[in-house]
Protein backbone atom coordinates (compact mmCIF):
# COMPACT_ATOMS: atom_id res chain seq x y z
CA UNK A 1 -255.72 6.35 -119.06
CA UNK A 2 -256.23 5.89 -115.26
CA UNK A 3 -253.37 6.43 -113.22
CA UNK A 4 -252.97 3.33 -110.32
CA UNK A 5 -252.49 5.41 -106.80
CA UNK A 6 -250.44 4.05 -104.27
CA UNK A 7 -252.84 4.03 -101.10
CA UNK A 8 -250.77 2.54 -99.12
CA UNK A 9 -248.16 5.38 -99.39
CA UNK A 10 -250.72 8.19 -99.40
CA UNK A 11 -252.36 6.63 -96.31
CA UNK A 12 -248.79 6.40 -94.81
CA UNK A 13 -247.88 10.13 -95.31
CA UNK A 14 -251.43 10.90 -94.34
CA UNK A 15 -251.09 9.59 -90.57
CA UNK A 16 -247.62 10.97 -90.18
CA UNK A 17 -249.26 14.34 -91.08
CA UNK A 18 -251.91 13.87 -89.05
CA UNK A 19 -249.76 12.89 -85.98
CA UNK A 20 -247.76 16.00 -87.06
CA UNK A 21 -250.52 18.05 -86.56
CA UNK A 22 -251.98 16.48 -83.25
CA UNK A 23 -248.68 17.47 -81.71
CA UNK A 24 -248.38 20.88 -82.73
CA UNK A 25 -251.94 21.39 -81.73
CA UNK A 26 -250.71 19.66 -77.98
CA UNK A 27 -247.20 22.21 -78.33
CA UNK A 28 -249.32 25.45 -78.79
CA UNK A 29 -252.04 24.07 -76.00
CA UNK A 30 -254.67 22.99 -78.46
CA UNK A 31 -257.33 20.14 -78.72
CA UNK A 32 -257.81 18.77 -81.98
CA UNK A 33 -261.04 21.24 -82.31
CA UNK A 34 -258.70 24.02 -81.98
CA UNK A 35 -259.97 25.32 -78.51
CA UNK A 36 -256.62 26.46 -76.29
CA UNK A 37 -257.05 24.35 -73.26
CA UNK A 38 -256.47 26.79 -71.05
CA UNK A 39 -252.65 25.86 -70.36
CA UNK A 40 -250.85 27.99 -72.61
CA UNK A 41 -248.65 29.97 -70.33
CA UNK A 42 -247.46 33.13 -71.66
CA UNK A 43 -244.71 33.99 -68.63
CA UNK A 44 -244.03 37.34 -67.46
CA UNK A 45 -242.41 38.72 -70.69
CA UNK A 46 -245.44 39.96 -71.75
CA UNK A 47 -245.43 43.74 -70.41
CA UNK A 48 -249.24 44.21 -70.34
CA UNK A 49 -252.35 42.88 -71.85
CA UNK A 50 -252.29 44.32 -75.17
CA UNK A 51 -249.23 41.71 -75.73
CA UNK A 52 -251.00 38.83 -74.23
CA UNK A 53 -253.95 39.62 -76.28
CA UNK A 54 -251.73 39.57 -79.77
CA UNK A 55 -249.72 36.45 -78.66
CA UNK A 56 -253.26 34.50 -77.83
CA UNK A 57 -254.80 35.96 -81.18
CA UNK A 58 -251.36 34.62 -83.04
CA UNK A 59 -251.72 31.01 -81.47
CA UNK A 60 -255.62 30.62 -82.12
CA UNK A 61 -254.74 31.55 -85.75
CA UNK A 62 -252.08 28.81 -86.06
CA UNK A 63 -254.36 26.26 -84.01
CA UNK A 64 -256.96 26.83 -86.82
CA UNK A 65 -254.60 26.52 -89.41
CA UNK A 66 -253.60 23.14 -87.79
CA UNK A 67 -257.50 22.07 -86.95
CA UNK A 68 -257.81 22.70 -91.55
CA UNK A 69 -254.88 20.66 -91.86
CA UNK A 70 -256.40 17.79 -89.37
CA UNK A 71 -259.84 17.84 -90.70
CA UNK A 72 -258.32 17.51 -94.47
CA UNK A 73 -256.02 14.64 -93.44
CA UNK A 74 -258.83 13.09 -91.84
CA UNK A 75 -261.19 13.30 -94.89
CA UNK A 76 -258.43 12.07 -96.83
CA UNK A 77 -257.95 8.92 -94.96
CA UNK A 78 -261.53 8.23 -94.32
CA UNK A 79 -261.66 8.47 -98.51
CA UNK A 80 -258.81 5.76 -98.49
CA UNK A 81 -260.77 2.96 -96.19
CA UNK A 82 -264.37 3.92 -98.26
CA UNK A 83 -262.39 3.23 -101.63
CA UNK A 84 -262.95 6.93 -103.31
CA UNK A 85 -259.62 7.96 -102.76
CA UNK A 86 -258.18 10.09 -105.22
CA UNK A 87 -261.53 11.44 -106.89
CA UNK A 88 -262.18 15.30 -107.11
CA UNK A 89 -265.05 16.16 -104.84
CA UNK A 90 -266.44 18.93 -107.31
CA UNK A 91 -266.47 16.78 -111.07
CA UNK A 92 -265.51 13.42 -110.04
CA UNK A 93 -262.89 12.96 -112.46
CA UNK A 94 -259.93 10.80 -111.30
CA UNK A 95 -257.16 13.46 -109.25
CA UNK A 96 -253.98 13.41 -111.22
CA UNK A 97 -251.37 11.03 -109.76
CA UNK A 98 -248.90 14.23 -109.58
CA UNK A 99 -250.89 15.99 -107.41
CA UNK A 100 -251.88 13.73 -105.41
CA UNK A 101 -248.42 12.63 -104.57
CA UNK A 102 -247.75 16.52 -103.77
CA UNK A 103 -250.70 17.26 -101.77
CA UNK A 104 -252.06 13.65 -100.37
CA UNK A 105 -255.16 15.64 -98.69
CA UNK A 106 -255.96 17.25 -102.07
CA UNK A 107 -259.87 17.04 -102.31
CA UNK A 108 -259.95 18.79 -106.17
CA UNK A 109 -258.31 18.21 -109.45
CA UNK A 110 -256.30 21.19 -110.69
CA UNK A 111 -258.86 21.68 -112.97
CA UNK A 112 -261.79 22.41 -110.72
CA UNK A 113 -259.33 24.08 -108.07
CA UNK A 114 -258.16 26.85 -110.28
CA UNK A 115 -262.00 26.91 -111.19
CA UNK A 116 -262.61 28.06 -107.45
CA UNK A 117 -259.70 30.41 -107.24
């Protein structure tokens, strides 16, 4: 049996995350690539430049945990306006509906996911 998703809602929670993301990327001083812009200003707490050095290694790690989250939002939606939303990207089986309503960016069944892990 083949589950009927709702695009319409998956598309809608995919573009709120996606704006989401776009403005935590602008909060931390991020472009949607990632790169820090060069604005980030880290004030005069910092006591030397070991500190600055952690604090700028902590917010690149976050901006590329936001630049995955953007790119899979992105495919996602992209998947919705070609019409192959909702199919797993490994066996092409249909996603289930469950998971898809949990993780609207999922690209694999559960199947072929815990496959990979």
């Amino acid at each position: 049996m083949t589950e009927t998703i709702d695009t319409a809602a998956a598309e809608k929670l995919l573009i709120e995350e996606r704006d989401s993301v776009l403005r935590q990327l602008e909060e931390i001083g991020a472009d949607e690539s990632g790169q820090l812009n060069g604005t980030v200003d880290y004030g005069d707490a910092f006591a030397d430049a070991g500190a600055v050095t952690a604090e700028r290694t902590e917010v690149l790690r976050l901006a590329n945990a936001l630049k995955v989250r953007l790119e899979r939002a992105n495919v996602a939606l992209g998947k919705i306006a070609a019409g192959n939303y909702g199919i797993c990207e490994t066996c092409g089986a249909q996603i289930g509906l469950d998971r898809i309503e949990y993780l609207p960016a999922v690209r694999r069944c559960i199947r072929c996911k815990q496959a990979a892990s």
